[in-house]
PDB file of N, CA and C in Angstrom:
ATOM      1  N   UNK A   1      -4.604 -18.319   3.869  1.00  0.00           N
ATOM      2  CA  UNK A   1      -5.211 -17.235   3.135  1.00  0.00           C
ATOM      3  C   UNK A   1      -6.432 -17.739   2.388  1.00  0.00           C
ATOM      4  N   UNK A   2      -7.341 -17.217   2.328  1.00  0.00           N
ATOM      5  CA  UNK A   2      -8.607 -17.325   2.029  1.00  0.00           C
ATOM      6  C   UNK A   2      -8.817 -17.005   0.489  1.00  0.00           C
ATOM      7  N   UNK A   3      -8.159 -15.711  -0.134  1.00  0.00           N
ATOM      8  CA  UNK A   3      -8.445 -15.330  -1.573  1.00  0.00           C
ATOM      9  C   UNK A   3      -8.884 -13.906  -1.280  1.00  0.00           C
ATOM     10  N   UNK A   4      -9.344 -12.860  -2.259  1.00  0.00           N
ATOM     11  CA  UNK A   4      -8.989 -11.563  -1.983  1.00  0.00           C
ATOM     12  C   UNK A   4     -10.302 -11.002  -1.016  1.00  0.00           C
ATOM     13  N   UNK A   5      -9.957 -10.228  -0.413  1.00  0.00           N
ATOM     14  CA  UNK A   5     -11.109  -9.321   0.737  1.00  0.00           C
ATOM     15  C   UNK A   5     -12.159  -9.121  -0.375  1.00  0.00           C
ATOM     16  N   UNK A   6     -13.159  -9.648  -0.203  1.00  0.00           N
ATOM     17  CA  UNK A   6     -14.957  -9.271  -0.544  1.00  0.00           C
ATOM     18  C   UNK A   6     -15.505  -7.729  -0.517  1.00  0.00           C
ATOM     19  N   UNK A   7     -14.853  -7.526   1.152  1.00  0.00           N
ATOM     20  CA  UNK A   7     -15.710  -6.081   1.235  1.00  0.00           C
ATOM     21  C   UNK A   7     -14.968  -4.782   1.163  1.00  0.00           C
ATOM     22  N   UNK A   8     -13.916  -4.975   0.509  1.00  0.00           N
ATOM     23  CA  UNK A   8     -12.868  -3.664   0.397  1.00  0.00           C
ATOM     24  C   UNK A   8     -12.881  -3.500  -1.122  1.00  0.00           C
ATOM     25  N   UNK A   9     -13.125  -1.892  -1.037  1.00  0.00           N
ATOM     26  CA  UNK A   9     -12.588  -1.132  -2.284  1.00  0.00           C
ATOM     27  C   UNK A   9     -11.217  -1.241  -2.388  1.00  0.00           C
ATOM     28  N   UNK A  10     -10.781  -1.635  -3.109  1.00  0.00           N
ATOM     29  CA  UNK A  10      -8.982  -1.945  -3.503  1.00  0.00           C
ATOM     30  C   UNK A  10      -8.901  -0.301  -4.284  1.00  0.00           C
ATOM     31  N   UNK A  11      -9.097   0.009  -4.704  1.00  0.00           N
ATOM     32  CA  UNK A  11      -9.125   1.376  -6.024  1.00  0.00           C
ATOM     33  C   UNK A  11      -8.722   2.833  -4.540  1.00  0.00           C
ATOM     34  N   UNK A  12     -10.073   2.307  -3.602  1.00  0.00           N
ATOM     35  CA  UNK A  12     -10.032   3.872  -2.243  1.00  0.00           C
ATOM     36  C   UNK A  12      -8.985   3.155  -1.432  1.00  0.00           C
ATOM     37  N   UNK A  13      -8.598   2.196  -1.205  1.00  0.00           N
ATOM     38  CA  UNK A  13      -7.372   1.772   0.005  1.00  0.00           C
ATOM     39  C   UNK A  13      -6.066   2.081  -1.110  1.00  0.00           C
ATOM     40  N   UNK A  14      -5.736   2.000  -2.337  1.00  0.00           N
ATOM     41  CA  UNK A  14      -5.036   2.631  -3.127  1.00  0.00           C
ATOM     42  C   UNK A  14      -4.742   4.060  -3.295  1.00  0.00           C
ATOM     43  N   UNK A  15      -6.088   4.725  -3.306  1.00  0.00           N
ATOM     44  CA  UNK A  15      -6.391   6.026  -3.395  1.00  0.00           C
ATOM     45  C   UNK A  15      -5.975   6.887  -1.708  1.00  0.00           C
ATOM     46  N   UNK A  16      -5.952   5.722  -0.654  1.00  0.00           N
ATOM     47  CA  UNK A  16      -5.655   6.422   0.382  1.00  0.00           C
ATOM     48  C   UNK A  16      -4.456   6.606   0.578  1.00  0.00           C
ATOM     49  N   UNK A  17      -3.943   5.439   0.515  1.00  0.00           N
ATOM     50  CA  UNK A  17      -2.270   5.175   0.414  1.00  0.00           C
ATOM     51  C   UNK A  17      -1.458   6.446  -0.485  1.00  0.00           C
ATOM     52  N   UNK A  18      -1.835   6.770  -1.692  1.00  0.00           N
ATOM     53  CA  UNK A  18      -1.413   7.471  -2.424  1.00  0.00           C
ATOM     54  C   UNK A  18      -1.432   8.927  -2.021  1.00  0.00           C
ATOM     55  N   UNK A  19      -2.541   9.158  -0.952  1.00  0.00           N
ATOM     56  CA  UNK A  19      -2.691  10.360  -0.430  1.00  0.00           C
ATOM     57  C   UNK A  19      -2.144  10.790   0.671  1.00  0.00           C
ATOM     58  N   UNK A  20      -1.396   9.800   1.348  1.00  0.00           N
ATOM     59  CA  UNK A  20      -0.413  10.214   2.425  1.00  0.00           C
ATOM     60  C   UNK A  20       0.993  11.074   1.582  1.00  0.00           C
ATOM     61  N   UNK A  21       1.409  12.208   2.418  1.00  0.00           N
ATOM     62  CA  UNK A  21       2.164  13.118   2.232  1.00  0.00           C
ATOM     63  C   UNK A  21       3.213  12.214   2.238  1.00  0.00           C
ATOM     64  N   UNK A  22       4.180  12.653   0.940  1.00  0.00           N
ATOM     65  CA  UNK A  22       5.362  11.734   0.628  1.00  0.00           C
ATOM     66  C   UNK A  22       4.999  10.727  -0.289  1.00  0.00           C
ATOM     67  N   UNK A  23       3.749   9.929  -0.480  1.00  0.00           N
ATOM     68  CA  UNK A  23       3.913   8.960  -1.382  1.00  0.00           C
ATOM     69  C   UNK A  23       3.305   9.929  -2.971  1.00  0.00           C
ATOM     70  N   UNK A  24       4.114   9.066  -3.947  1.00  0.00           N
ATOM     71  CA  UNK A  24       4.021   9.211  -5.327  1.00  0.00           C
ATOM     72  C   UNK A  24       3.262   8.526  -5.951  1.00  0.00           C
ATOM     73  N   UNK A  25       3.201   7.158  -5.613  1.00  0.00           N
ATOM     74  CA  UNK A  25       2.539   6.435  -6.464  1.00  0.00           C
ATOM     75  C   UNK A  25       2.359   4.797  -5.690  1.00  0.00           C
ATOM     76  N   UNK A  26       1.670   3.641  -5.759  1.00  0.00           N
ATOM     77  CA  UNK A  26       1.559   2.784  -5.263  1.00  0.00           C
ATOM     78  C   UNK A  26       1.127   1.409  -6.696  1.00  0.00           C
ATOM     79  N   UNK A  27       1.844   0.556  -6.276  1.00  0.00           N
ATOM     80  CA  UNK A  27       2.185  -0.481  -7.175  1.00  0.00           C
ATOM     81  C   UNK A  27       1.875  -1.861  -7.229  1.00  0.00           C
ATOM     82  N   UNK A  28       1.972  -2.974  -7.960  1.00  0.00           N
ATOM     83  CA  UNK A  28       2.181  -4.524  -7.363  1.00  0.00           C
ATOM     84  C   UNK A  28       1.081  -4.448  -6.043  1.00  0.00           C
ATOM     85  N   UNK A  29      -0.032  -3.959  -6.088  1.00  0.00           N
ATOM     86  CA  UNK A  29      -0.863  -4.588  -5.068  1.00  0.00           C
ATOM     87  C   UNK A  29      -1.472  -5.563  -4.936  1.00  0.00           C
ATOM     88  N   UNK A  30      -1.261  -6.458  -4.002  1.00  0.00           N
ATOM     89  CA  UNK A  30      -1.569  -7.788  -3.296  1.00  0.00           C
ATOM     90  C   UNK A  30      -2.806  -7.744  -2.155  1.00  0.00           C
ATOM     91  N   UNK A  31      -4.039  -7.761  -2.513  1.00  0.00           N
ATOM     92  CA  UNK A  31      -5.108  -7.946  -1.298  1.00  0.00           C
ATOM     93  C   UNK A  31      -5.147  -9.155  -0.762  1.00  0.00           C
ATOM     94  N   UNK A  32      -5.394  -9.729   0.502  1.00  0.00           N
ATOM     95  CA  UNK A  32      -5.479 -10.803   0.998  1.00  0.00           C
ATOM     96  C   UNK A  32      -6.605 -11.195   2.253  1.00  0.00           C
ATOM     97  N   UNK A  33      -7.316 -11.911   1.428  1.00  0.00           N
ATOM     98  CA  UNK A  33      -8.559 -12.460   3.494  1.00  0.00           C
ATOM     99  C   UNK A  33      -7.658 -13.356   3.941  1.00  0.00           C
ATOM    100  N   UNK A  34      -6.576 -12.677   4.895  1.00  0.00           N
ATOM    101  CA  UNK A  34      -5.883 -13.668   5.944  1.00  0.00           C
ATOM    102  C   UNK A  34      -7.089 -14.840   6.864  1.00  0.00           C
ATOM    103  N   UNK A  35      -7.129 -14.418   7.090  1.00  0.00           N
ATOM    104  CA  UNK A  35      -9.058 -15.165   8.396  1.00  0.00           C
ATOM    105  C   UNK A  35      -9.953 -14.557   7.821  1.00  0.00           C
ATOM    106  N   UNK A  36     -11.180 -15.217   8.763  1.00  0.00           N
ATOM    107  CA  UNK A  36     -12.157 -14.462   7.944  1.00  0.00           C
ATOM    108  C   UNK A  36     -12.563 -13.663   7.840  1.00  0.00           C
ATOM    109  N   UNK A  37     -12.479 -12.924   9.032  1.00  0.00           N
ATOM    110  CA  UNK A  37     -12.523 -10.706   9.090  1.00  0.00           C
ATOM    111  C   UNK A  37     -11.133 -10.582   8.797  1.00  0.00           C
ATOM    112  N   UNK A  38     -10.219 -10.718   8.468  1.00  0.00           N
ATOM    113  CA  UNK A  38      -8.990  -9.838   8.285  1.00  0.00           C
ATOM    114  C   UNK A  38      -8.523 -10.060   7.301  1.00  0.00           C
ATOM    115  N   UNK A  39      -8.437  -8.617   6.872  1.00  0.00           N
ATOM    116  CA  UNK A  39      -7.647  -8.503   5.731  1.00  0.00           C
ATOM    117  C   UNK A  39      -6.282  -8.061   5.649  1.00  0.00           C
ATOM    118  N   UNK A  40      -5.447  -8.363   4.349  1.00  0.00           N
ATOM    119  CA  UNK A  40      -3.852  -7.832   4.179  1.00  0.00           C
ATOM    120  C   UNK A  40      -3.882  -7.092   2.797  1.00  0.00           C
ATOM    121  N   UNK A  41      -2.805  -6.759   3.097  1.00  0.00           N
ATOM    122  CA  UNK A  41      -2.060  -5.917   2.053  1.00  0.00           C
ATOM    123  C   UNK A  41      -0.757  -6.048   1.275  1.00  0.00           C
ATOM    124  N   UNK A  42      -0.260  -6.554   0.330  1.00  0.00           N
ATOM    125  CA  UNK A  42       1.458  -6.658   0.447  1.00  0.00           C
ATOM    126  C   UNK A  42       1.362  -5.507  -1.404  1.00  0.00           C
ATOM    127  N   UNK A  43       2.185  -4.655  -0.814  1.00  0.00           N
ATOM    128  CA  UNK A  43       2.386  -3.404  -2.237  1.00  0.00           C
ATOM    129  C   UNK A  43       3.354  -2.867  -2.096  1.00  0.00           C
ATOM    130  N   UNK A  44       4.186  -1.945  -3.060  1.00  0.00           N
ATOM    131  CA  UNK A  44       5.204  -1.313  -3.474  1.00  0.00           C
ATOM    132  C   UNK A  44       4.887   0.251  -3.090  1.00  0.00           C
ATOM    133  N   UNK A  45       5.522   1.250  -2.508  1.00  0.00           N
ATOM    134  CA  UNK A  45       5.298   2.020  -2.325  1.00  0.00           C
ATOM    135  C   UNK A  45       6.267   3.324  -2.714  1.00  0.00           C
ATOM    136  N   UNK A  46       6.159   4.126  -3.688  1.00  0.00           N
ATOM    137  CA  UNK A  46       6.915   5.097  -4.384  1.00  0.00           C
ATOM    138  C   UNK A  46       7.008   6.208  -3.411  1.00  0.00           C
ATOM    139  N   UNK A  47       8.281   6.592  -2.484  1.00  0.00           N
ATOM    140  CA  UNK A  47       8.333   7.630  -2.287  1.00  0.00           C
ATOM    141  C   UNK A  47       9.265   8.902  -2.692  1.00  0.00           C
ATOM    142  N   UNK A  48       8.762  10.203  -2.835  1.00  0.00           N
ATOM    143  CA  UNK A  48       9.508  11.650  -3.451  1.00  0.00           C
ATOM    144  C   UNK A  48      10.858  11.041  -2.933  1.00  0.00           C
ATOM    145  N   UNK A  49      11.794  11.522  -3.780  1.00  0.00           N
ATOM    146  CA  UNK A  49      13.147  11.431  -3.600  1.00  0.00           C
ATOM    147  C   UNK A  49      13.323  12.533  -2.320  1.00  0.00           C
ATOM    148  N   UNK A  50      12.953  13.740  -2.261  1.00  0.00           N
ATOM    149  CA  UNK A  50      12.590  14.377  -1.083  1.00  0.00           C
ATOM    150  C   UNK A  50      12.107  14.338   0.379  1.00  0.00           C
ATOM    151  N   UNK A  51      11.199  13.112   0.306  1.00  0.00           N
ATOM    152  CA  UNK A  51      10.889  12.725   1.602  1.00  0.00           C
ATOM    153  C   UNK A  51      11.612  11.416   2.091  1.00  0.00           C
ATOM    154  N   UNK A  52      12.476  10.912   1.351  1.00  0.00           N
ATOM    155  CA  UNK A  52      13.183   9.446   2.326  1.00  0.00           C
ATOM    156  C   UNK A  52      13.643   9.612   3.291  1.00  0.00           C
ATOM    157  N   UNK A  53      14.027  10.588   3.792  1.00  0.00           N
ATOM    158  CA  UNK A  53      14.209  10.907   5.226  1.00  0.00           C
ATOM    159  C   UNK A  53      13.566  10.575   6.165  1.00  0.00           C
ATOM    160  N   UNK A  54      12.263  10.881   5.710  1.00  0.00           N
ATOM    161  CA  UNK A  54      10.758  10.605   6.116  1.00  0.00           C
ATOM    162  C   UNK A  54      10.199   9.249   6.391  1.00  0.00           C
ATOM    163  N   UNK A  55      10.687   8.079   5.935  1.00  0.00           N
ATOM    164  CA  UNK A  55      10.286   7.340   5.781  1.00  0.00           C
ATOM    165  C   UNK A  55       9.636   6.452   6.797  1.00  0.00           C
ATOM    166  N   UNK A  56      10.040   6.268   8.208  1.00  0.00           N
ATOM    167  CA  UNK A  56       9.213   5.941   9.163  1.00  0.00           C
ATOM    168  C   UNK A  56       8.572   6.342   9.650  1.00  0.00           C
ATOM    169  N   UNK A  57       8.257   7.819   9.372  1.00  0.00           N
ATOM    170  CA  UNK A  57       6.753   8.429   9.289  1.00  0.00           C
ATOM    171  C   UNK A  57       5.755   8.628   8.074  1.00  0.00           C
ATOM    172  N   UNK A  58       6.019   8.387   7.123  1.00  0.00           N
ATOM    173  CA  UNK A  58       5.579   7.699   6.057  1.00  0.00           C
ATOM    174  C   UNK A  58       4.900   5.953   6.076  1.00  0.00           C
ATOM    175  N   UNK A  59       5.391   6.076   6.678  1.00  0.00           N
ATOM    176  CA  UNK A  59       5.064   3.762   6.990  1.00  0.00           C
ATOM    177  C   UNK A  59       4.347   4.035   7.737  1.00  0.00           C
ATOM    178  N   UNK A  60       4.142   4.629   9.130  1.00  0.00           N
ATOM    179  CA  UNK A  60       3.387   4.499  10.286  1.00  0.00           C
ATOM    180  C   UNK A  60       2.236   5.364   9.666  1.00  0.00           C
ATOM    181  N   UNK A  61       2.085   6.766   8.992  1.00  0.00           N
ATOM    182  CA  UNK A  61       0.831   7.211   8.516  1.00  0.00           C
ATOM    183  C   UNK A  61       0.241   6.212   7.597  1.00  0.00           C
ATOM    184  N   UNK A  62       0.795   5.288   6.703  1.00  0.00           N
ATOM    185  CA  UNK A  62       0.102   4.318   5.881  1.00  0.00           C
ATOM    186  C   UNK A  62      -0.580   3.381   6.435  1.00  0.00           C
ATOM    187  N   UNK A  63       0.286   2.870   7.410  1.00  0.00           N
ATOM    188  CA  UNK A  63      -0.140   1.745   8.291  1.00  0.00           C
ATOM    189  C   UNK A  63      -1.549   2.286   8.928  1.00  0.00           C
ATOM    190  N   UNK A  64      -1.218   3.613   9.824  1.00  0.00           N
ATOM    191  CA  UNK A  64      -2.074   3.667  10.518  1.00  0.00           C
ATOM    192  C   UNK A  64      -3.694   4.545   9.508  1.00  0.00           C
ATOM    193  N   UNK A  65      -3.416   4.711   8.550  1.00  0.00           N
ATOM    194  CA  UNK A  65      -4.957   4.526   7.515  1.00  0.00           C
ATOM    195  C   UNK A  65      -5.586   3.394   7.635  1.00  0.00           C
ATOM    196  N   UNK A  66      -4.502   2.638   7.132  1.00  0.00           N
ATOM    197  CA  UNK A  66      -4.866   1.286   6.483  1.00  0.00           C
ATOM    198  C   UNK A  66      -5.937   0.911   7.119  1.00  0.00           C
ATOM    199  N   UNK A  67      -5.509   0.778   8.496  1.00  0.00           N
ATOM    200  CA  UNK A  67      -5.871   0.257   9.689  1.00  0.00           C
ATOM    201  C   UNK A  67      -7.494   0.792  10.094  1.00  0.00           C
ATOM    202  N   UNK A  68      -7.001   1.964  10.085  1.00  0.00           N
ATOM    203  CA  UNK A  68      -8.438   3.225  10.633  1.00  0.00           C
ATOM    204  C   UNK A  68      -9.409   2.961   9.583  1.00  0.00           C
ATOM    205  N   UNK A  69      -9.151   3.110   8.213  1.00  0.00           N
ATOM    206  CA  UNK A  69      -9.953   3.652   7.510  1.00  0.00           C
ATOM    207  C   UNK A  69     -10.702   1.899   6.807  1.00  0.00           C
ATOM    208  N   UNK A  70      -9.761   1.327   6.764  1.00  0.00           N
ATOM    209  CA  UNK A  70     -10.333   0.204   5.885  1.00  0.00           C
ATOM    210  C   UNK A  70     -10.378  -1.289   7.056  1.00  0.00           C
ATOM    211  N   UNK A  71      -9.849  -0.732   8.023  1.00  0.00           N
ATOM    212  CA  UNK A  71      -9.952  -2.631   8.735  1.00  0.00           C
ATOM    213  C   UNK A  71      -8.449  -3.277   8.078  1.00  0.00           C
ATOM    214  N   UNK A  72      -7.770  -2.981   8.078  1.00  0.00           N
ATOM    215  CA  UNK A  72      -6.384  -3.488   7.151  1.00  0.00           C
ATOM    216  C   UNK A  72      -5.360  -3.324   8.253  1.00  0.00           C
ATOM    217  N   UNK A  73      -5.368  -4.199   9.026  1.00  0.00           N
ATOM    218  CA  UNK A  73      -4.159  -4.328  10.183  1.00  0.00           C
ATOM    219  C   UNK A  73      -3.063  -5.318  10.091  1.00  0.00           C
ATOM    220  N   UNK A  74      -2.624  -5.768   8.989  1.00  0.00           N
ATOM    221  CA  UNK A  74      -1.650  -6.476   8.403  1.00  0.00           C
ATOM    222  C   UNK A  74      -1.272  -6.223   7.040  1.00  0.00           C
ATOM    223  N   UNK A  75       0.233  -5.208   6.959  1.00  0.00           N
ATOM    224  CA  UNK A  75       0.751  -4.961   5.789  1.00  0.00           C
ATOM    225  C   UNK A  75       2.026  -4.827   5.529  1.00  0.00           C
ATOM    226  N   UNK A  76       2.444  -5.665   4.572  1.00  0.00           N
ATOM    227  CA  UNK A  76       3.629  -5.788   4.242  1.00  0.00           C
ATOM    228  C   UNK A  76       4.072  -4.579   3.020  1.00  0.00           C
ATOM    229  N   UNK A  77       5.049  -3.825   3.215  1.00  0.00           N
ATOM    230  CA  UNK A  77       5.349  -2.274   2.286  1.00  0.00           C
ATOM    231  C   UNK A  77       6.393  -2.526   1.798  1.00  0.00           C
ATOM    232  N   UNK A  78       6.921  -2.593   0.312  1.00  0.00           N
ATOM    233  CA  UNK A  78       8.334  -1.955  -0.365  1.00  0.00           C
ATOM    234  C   UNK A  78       8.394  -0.937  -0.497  1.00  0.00           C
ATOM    235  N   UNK A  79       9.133  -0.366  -0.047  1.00  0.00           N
ATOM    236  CA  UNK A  79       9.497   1.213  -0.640  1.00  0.00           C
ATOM    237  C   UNK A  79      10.503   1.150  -1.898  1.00  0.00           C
ATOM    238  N   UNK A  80      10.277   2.634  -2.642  1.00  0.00           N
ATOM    239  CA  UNK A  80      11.345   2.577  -3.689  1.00  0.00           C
ATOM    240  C   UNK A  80      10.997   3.996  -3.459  1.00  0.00           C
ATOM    241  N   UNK A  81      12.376   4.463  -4.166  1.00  0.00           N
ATOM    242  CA  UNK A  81      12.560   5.963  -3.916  1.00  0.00           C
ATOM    243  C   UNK A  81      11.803   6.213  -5.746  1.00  0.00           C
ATOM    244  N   UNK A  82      11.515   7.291  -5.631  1.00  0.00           N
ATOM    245  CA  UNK A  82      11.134   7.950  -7.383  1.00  0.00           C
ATOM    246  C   UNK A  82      12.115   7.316  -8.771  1.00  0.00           C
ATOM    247  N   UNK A  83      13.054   7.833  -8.146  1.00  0.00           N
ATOM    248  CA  UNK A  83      14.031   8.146  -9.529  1.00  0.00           C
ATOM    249  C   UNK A  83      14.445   6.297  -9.623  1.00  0.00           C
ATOM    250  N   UNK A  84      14.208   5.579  -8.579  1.00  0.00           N
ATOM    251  CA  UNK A  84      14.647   4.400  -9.232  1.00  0.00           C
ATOM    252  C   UNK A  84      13.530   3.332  -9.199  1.00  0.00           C
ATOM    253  N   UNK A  85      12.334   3.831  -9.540  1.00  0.00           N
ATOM    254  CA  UNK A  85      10.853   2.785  -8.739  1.00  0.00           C
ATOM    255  C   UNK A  85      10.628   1.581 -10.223  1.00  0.00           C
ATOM    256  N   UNK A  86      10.094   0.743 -10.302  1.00  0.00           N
ATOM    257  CA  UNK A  86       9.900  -0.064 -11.640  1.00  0.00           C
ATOM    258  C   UNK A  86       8.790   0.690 -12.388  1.00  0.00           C
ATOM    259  N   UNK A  87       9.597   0.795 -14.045  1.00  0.00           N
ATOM    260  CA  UNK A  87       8.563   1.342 -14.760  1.00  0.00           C
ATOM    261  C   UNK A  87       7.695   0.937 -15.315  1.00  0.00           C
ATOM    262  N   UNK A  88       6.476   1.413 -15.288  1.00  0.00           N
ATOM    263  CA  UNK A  88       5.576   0.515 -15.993  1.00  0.00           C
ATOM    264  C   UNK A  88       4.729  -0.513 -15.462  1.00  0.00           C
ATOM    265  N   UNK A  89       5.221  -0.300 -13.958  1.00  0.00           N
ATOM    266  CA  UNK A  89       4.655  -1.518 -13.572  1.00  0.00           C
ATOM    267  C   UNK A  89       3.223  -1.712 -13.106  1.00  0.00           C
ATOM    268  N   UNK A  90       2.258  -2.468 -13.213  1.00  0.00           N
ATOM    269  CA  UNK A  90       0.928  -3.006 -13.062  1.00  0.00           C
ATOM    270  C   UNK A  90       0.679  -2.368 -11.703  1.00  0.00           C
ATOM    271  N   UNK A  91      -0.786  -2.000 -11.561  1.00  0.00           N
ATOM    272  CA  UNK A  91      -1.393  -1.531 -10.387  1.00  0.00           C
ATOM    273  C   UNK A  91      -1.404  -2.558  -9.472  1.00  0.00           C
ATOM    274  N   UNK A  92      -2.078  -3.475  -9.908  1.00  0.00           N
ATOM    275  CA  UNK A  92      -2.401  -4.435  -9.372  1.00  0.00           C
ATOM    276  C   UNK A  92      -1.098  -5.875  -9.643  1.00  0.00           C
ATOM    277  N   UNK A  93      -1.087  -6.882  -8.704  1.00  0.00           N
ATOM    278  CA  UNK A  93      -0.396  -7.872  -9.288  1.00  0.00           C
ATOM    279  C   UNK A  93       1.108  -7.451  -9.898  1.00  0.00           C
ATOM    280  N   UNK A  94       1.619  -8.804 -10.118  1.00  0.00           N
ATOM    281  CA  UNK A  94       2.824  -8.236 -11.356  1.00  0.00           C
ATOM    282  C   UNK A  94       2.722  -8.327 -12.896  1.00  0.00           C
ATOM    283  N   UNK A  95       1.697  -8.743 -13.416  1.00  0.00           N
ATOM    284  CA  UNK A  95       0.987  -8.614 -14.796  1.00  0.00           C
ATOM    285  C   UNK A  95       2.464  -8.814 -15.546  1.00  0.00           C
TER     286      UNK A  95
END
């Protein structure tokens, strides 16, 4: 690992993530320059107590943003359901 991606907005690959149907909120984000064009991802991902059903279509729409929109074809996802996600916890990092 190289140290964090140069040419990515972390705030809009956050902002995208958050905008897939089903997610609540996104957490503990980890950017990474795996090589030297590629970037990663490793984050926490809050979904509605309502959609866990959902959830492998939830992963594959994230994934496949990630991918489309930012160049982000390596990502590691926690899920946590709502009612039990960590409170308080840092956007970024584990602060």
């Amino acid at each position: 690992m190289l140290g964090s991606p140069p040419d990515i907005d972390t705030d809009k690959v956050i902002a995208a993530v958050e905008d897939v149907d089903g997610v609540e909120e996104v957490h503990h984000a980890h950017f990474w320059q795996m090589q030297e064009h590629r970037a990663a991802l490793d984050t926490h991902v809050v979904i509605a107590e309502d959609r866990w059903d959902d959830l492998e279509n939830i992963k594959t729409a994230i994934k496949t943003r990630l991918d489309e929109e930012f160049g982000i074809d390596h990502s590691t996802l926690e899920f946590e359901r709502s009612a039990t996600k960590h409170r308080d916890a840092h956007r970024y990092g584990h602060g």
